[in-house]
Protein backbone atom coordinates (compact mmCIF):
# COMPACT_ATOMS: atom_id res chain seq x y z
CA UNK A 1 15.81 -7.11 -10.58
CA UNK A 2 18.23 -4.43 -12.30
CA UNK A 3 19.39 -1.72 -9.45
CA UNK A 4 17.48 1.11 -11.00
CA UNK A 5 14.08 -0.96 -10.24
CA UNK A 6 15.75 -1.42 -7.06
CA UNK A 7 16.60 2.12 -6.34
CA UNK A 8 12.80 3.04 -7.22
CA UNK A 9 11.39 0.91 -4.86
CA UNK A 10 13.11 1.76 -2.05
CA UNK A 11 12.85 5.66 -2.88
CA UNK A 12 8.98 4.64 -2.63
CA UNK A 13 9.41 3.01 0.30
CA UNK A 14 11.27 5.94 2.09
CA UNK A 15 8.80 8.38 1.30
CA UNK A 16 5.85 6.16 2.34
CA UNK A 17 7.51 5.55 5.60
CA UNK A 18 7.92 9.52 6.74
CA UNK A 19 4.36 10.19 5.51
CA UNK A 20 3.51 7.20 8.02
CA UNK A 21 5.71 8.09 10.24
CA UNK A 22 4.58 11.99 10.32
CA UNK A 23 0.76 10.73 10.12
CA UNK A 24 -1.23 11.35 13.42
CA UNK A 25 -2.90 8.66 14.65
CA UNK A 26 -7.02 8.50 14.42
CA UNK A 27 -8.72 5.78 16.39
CA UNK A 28 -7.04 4.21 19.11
CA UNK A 29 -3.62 4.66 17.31
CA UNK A 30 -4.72 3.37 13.66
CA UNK A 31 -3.92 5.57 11.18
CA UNK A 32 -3.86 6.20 7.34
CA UNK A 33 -1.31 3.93 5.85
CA UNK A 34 0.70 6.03 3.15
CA UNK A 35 2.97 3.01 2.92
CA UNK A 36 0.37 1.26 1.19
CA UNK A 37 0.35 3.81 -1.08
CA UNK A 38 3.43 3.52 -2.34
CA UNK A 39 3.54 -0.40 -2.52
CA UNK A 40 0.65 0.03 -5.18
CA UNK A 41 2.30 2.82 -7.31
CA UNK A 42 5.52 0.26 -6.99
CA UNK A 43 3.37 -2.09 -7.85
CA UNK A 44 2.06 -1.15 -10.73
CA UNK A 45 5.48 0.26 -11.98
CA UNK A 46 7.14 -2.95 -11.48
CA UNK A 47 4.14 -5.95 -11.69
CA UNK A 48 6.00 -8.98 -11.08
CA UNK A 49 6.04 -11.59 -8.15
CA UNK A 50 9.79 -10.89 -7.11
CA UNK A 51 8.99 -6.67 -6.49
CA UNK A 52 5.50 -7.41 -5.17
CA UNK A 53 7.05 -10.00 -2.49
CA UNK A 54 10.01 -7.54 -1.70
CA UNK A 55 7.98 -4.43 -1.93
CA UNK A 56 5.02 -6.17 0.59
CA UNK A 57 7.46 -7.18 2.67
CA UNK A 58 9.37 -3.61 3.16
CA UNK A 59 6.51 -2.14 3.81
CA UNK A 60 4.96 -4.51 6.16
CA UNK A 61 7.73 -4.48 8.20
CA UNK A 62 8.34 -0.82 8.51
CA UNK A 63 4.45 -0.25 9.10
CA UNK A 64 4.59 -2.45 11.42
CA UNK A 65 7.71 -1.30 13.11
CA UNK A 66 6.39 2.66 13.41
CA UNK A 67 2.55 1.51 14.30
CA UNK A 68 0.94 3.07 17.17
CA UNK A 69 -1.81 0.26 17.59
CA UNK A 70 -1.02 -2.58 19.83
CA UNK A 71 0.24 -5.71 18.68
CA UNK A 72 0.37 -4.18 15.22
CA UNK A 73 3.68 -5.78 13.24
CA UNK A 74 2.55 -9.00 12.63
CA UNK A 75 -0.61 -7.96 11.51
CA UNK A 76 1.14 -5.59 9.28
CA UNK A 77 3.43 -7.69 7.83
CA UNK A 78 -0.09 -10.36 7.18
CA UNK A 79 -2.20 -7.56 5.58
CA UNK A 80 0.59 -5.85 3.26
CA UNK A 81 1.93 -9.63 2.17
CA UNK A 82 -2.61 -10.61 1.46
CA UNK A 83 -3.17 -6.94 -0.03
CA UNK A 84 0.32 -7.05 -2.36
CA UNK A 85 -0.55 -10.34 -3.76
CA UNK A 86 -4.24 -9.56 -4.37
CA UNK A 87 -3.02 -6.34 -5.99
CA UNK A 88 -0.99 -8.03 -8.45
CA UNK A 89 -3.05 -10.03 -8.91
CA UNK A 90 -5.91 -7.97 -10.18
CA UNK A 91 -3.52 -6.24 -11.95
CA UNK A 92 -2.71 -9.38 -14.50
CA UNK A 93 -6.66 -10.32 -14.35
CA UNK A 94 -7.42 -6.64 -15.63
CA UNK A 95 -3.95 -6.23 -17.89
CA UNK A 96 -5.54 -4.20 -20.22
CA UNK A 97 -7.28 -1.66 -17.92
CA UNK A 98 -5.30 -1.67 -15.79
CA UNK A 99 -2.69 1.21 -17.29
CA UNK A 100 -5.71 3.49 -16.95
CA UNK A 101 -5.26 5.96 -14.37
CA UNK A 102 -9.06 5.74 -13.16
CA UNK A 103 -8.94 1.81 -12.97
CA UNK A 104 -5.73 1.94 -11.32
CA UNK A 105 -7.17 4.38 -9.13
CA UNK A 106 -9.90 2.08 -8.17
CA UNK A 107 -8.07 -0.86 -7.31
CA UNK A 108 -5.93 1.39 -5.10
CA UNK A 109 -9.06 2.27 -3.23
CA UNK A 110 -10.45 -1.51 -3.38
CA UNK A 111 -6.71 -2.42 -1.95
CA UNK A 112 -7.12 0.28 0.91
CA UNK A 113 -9.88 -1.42 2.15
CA UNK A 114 -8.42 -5.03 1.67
CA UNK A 115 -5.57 -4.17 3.50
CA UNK A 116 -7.40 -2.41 6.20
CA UNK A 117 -9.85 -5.00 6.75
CA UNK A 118 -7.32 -7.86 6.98
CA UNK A 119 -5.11 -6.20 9.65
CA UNK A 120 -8.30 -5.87 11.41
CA UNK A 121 -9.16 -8.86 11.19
CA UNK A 122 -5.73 -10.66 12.34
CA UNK A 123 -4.92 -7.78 15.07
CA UNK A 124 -8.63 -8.14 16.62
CA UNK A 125 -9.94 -11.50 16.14
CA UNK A 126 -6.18 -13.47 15.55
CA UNK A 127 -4.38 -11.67 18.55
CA UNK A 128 -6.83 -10.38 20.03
CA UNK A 129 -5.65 -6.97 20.58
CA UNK A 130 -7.56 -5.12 23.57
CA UNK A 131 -8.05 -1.56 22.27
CA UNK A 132 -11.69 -1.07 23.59
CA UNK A 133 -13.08 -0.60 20.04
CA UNK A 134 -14.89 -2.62 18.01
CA UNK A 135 -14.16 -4.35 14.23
CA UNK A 136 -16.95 -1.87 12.93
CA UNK A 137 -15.83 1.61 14.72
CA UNK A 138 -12.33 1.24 13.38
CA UNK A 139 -13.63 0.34 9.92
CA UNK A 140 -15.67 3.24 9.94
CA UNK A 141 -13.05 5.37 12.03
CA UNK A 142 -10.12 4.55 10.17
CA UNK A 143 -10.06 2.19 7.08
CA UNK A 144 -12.66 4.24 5.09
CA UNK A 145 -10.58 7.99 5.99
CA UNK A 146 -7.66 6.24 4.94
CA UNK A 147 -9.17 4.90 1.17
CA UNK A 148 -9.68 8.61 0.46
CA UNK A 149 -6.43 9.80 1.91
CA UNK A 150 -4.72 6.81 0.00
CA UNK A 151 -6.82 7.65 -3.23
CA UNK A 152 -5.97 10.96 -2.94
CA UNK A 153 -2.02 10.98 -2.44
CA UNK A 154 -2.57 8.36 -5.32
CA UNK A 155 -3.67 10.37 -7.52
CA UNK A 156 -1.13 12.97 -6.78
CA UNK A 157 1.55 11.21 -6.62
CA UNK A 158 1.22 8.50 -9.30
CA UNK A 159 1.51 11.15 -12.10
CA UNK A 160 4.63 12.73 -10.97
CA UNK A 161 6.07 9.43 -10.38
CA UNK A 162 5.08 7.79 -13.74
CA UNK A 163 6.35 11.04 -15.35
CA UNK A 164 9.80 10.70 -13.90
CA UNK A 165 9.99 7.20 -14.65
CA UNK A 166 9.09 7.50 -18.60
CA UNK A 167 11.89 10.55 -18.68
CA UNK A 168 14.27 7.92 -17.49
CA UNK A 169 15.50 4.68 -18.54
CA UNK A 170 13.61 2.56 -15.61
CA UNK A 171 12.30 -0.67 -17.46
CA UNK A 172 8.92 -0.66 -15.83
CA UNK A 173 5.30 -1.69 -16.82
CA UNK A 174 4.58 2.00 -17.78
CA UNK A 175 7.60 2.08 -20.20
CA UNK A 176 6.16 -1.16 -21.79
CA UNK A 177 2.25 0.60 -22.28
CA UNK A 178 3.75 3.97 -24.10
């Protein structure tokens, strides 16, 4: 990891953190993870296991340090690590559609709902966190508002980002496609 990439990442980081941290919640406390966000678009700027682990990581533990929902940091730390890998993952499965902005797009949306469903899954069912609403109401209160918010900062702020990054000398994914 060269200290440009490093830079990046953590710029990425920052940013997702005060959208987080600005974010109201929604349903009891849960809200729209911008984080997650920017893990993807550092991500797919930087697809390799050392960024995804350090980039899942940094953002697990900051979402889960400025959550609102009870007994949410472990759970957060769980769902970015499951959602970062899977990410990546699909990212080397679909290498050549993948530096498409609607595909990319997509998986962002598919990873929204990954993420959201796993830190469900551990805060409900694994620590059974009392917040007197059920696995389905959150889903539909929270998870699916927070694909389109996710989608949509995506797809604003991917192209600014990319565009900075191909005016500099960052060796990233993107500068390898153009």
């Amino acid at each position: 990891m060269n200290t440009k990439n490093l830079v990046l990442m953590a710029l990425l980081v920052g940013v997702g953190a005060a959208l987080y941290v600005v974010t109201p919640g929604m349903v009891n406390g849960m809200k729209p993870d911008f984080m997650l966000t920017m893990m993807f678009i550092g991500i797919l700027l930087f697809p390799t296991v050392k960024e995804t682990f350090l980039l899942s990581l940094s953002t697990g533990v900051l979402s889960g340090l400025f959550t609102t929902f009870p007994a949410g940091l472990v759970p957060n730390i769980i769902d970015k690590a499951v959602t970062g890998f899977v990410f990546l993952a699909a990212l080397i499965i679909l290498k050549k559609l993948a530096g498409h902005f609607a595909v990319s797009a997509v998986l962002v949306g598919l990873g929204t709902i990954l993420s959201g469903t796993v830190f469900l899954v551990v805060a409900l069912f694994v620590f059974n966190a009392n917040v007197g609403a059920t696995f389905a109401m959150l889903f539909i209160g929270v998870v699916l508002p927070a694909v389109v918010f996710n989608v949509v900062a995506f797809a604003v702020i991917y192209p600014i980002v990319s565009k900075l990054v191909k005016r500099s000398k960052f060796n990233t994914a993107i500068s390898q496609i153009s």
